[in-house]
N, C-alpha and C. Protein backbone atom coordinates (compact mmCIF):
# COMPACT_ATOMS: atom_id res chain seq x y z
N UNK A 1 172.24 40.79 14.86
CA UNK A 1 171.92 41.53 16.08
C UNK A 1 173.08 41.41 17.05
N UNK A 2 173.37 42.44 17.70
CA UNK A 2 174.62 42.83 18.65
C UNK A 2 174.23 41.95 19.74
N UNK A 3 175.23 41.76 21.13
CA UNK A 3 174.86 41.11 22.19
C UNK A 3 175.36 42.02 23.30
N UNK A 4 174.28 42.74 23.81
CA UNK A 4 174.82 43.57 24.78
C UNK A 4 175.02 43.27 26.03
N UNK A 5 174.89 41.77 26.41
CA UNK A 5 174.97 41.07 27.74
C UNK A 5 176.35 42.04 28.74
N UNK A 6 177.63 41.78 27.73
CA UNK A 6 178.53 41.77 28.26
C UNK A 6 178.83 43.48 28.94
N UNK A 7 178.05 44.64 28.42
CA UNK A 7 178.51 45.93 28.86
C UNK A 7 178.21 46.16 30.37
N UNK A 8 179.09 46.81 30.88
CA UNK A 8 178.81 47.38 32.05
C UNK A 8 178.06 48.57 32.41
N UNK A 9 177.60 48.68 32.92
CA UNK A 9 177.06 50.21 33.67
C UNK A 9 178.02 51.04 34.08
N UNK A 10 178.37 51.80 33.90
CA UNK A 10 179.29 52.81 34.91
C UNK A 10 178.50 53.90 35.87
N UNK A 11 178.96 53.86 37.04
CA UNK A 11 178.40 54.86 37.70
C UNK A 11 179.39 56.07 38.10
N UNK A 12 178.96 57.09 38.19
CA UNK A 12 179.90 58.82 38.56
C UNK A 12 179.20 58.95 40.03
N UNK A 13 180.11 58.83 41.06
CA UNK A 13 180.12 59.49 42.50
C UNK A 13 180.54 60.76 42.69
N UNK A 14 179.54 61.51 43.45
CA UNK A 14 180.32 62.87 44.51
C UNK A 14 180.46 61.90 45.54
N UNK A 15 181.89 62.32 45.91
CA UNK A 15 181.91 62.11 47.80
C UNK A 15 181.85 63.11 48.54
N UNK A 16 180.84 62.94 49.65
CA UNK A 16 180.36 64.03 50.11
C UNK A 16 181.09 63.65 52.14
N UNK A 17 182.39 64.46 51.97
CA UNK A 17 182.97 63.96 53.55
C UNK A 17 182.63 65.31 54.55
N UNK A 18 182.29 64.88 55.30
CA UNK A 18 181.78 65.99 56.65
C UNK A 18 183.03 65.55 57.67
N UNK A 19 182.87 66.67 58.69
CA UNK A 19 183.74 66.89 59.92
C UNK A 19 182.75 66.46 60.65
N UNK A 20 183.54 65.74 61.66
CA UNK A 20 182.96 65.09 63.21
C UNK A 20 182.97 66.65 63.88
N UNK A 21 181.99 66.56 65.11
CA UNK A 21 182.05 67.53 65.91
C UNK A 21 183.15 66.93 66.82
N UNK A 22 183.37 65.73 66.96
CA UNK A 22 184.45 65.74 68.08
C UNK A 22 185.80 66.24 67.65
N UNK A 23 185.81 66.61 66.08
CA UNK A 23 187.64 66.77 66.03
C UNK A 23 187.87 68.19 65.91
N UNK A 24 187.35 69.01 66.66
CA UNK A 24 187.52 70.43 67.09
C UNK A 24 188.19 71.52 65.36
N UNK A 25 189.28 72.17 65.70
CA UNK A 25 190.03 72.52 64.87
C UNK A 25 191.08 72.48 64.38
N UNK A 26 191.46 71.07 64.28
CA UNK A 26 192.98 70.72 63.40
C UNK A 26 192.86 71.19 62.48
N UNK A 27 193.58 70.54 61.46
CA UNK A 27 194.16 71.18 60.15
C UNK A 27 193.31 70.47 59.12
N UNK A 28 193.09 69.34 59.27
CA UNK A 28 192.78 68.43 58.80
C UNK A 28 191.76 67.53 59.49
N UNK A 29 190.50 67.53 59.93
CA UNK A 29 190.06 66.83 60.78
C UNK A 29 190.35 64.80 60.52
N UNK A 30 191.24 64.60 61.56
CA UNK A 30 190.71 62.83 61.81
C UNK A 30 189.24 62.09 60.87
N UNK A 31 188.65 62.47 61.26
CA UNK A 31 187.24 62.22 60.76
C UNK A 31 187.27 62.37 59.02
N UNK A 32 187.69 63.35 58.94
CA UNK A 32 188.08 63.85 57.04
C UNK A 32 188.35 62.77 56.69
N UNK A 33 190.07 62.75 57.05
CA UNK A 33 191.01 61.51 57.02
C UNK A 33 190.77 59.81 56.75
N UNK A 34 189.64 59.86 58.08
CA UNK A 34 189.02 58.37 58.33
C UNK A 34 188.30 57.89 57.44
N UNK A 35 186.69 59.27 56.78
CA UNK A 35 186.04 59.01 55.91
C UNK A 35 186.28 58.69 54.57
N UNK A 36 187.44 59.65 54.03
CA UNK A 36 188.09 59.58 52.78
C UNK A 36 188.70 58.31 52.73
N UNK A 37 189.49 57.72 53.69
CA UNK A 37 189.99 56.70 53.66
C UNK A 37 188.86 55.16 53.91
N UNK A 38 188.05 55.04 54.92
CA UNK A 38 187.10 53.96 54.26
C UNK A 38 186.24 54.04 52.71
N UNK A 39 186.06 55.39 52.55
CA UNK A 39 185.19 55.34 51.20
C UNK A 39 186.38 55.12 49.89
N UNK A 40 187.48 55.00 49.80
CA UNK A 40 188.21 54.55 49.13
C UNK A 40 188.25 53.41 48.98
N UNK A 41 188.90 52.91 50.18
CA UNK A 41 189.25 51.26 50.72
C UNK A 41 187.85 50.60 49.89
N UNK A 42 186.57 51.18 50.18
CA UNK A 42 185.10 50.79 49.52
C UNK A 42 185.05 50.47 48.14
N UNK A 43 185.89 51.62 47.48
CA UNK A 43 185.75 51.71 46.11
C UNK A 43 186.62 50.91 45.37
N UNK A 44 187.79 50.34 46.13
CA UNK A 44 188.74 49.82 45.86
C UNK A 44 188.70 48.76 44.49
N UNK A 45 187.20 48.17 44.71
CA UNK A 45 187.09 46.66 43.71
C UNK A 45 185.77 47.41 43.11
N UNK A 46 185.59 48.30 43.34
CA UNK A 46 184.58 48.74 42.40
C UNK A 46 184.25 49.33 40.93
N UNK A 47 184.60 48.29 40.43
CA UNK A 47 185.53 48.95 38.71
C UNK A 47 184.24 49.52 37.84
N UNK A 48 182.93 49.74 38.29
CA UNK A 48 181.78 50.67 37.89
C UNK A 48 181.04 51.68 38.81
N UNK A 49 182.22 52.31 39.19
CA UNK A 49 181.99 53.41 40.11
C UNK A 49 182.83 53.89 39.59
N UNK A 50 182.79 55.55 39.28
CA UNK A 50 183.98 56.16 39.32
C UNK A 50 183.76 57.22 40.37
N UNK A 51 184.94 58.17 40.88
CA UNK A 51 184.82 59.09 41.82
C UNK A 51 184.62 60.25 40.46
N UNK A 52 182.99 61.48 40.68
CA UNK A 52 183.54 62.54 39.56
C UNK A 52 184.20 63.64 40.31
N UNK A 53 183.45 63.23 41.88
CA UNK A 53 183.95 64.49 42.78
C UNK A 53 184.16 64.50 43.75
N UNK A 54 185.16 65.10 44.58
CA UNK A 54 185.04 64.55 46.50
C UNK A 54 184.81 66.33 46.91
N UNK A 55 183.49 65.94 47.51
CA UNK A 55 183.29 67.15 48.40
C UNK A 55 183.39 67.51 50.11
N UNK A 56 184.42 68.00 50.59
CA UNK A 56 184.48 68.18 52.18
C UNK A 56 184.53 69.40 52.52
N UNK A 57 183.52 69.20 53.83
CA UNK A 57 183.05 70.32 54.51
C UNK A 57 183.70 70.29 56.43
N UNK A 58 184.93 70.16 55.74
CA UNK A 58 185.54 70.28 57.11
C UNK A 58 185.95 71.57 57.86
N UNK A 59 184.89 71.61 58.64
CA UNK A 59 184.86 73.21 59.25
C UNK A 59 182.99 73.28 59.10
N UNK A 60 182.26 72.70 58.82
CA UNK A 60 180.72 72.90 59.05
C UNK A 60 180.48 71.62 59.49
N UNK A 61 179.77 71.75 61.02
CA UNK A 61 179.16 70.37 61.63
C UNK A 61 177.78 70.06 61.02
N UNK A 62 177.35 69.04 60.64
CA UNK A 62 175.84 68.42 60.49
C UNK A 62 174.93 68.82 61.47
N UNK A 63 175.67 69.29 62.63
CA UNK A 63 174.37 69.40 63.87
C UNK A 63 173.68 70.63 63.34
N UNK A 64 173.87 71.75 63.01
CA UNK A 64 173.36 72.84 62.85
C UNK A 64 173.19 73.14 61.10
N UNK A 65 172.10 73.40 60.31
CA UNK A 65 172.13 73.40 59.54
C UNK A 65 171.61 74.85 58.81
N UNK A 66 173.07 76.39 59.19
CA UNK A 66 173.03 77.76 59.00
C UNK A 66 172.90 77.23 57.36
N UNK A 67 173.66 77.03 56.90
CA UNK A 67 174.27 77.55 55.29
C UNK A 67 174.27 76.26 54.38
N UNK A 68 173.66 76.38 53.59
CA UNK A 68 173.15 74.56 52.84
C UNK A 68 173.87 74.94 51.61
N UNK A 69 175.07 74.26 51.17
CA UNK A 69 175.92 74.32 50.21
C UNK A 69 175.73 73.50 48.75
């Protein structure tokens, strides 16, 4: 009989990054930037996570919810 103690789980992430209402219309919102960058820094030691997808909606605020993607 096998010993399956040792396998890991792997897990598949979407990242799902939103725009702040405070960062108006740059190019790139701050907030994008910030989020992408702590949820990395997060993932950093996380060797059963993988990223499958990063999704940003920079240019649609959370406050109002017209168009559900």
């Amino acid at each position: 009989m096998q010993n399956y103690t040792n396998i890991m789980k792997l897990y598949q992430a979407d990242l799902y990054i939103r725009l702040s209402k405070e960062d108006g219309d740059k190019a790139e919102s701050n907030s994008i930037s910030n989020q992408r960058d702590l949820i990395y820094s997060f993932l950093k030691d996380k060797d059963d996570i993988q990223v499958y997808e990063e999704k940003v909606d920079d240019g649609y605020s959370g406050v109002g919810f017209v168009e559900v993607r």
